[in-house]
Protein backbone atom coordinates (compact mmCIF):
# COMPACT_ATOMS: atom_id res chain seq x y z
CA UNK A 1 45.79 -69.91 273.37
CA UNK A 2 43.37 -69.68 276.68
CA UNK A 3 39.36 -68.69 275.54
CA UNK A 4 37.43 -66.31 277.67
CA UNK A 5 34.02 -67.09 277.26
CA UNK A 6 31.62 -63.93 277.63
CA UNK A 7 28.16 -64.30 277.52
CA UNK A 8 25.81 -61.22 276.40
CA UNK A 9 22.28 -61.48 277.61
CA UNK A 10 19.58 -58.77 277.29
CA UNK A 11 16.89 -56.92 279.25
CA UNK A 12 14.04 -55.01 278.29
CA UNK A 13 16.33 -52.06 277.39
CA UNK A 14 20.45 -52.80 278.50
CA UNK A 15 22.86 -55.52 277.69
CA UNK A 16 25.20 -57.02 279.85
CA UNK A 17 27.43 -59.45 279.37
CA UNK A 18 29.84 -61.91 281.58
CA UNK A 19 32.91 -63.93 281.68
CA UNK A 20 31.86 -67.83 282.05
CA UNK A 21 35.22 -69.20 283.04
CA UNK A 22 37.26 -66.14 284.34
CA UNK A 23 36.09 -64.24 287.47
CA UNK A 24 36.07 -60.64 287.96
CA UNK A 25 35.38 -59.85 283.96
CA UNK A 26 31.50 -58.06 283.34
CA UNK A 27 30.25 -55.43 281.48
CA UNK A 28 27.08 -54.01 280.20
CA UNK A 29 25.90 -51.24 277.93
CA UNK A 30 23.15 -49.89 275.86
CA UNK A 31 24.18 -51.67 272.92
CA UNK A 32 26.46 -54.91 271.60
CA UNK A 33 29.29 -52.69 270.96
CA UNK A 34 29.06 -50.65 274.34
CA UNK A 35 28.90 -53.86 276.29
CA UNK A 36 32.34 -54.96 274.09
CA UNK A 37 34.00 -51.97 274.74
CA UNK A 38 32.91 -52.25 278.82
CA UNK A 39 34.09 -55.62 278.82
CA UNK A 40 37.56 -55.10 277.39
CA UNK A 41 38.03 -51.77 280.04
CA UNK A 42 36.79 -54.29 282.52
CA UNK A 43 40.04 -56.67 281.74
CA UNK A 44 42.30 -54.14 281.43
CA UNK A 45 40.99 -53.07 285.00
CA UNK A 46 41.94 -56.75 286.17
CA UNK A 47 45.13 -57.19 284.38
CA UNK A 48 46.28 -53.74 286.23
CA UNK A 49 45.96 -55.80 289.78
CA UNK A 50 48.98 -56.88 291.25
CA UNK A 51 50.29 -60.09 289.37
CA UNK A 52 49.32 -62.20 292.19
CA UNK A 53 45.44 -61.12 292.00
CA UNK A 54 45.19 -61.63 287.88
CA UNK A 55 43.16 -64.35 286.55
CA UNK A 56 45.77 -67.00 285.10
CA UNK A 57 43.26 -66.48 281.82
CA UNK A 58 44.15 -62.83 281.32
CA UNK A 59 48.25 -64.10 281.88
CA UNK A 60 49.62 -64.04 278.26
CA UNK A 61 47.61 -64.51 274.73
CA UNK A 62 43.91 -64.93 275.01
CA UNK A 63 41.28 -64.74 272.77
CA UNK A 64 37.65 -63.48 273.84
CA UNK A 65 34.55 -66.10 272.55
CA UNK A 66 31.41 -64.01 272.70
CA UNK A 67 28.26 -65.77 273.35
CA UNK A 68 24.60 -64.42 272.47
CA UNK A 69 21.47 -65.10 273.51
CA UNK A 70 19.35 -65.40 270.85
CA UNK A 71 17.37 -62.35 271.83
CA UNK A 72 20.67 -60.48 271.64
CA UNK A 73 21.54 -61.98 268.26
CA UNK A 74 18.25 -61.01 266.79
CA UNK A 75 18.77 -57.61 267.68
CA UNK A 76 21.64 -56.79 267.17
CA UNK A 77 21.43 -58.17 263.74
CA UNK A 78 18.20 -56.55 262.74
CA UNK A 79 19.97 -54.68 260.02
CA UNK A 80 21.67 -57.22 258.84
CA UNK A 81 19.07 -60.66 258.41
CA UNK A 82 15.48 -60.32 258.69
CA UNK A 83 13.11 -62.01 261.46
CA UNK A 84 11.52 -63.60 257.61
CA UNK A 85 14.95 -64.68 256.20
CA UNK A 86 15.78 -65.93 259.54
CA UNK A 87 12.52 -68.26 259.94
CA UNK A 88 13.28 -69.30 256.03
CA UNK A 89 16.65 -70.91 257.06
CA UNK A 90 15.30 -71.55 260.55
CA UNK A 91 12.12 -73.53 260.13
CA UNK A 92 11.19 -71.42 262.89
CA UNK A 93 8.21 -68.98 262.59
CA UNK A 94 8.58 -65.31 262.20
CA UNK A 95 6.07 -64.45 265.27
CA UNK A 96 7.85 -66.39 267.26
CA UNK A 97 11.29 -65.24 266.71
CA UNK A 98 9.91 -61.33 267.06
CA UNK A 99 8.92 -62.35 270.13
CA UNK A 100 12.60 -63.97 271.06
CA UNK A 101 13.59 -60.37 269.56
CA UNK A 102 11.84 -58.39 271.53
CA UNK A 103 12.24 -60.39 275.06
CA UNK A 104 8.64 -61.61 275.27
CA UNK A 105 9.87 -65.32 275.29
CA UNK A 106 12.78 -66.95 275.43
CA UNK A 107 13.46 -69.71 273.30
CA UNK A 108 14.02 -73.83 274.72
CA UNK A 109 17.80 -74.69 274.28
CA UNK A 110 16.79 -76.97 271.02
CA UNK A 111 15.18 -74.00 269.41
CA UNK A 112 18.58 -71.74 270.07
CA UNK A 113 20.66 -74.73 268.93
CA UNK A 114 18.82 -75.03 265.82
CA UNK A 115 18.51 -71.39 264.96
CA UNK A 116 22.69 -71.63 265.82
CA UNK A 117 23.16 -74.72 263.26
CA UNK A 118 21.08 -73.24 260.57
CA UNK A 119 23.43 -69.67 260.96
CA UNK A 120 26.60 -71.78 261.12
CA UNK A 121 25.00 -73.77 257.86
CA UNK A 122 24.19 -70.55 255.93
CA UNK A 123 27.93 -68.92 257.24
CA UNK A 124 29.26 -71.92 255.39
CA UNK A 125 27.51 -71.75 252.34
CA UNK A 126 28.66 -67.82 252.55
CA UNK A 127 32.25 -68.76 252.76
CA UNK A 128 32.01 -70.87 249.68
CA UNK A 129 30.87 -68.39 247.59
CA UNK A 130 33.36 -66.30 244.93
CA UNK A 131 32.42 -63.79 243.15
């Protein structure tokens, strides 16, 4: 099955997001879910080209791989995991990932990378768990 990679990024107040490996495929929104839902009407836009002008991606099954930046991540999971239960599994400290939150800094691609392995860690640990 062919992966479209999409890649959400945020601004001071809008998300957009964009297709790394498949051309023509964008969207953007107020929030996470808006930007989804613009980038799904954007493909079905594409696919209604004529054959010969449609992305051999969007040409059968596909699957969509949505990539945040951690700004994006943090914000859109604010209800979800705390900035303080974040830097507990993280390492990293709270002020510093409010300001990743809120757009004030960006974090170094070692600091995203280890805020994605301790999520991945604790998503593991989650899926081991009965009840």
């Amino acid at each position: 099955m062919k992966k479209i990679k999409v890649i959400i990024e945020r601004s001071k107040d809008f998300f957009w997001a964009y297709s790394d490996n498949v051309d023509k495929i964008s969207g953007g929104g107020a929030t996470i879910d808006d930007v989804k839902r613009s980038v799904y009407e954007s493909i079905d836009i594409v696919k209604s080209f004529d054959d010969k002008n449609i992305p051999a991606a969007l040409k059968g099954e596909y699957e969509i791989e949505w990539k945040l930046d951690v700004g994006s991540f943090l914000k859109y999971y604010k209800g979800i995991f705390s900035q303080t239960g974040i830097a507990k599994i993280t390492g990293i400290n709270e002020k510093l990932l409010n300001h990743y939150a809120s757009g004030i800094k960006k974090p170094r691609p070692a600091q995203a990378k280890k805020i994605e392995a301790a999520l991945h860690k604790l998503g593991n640990e989650l899926l081991a768990v009965k009840l």
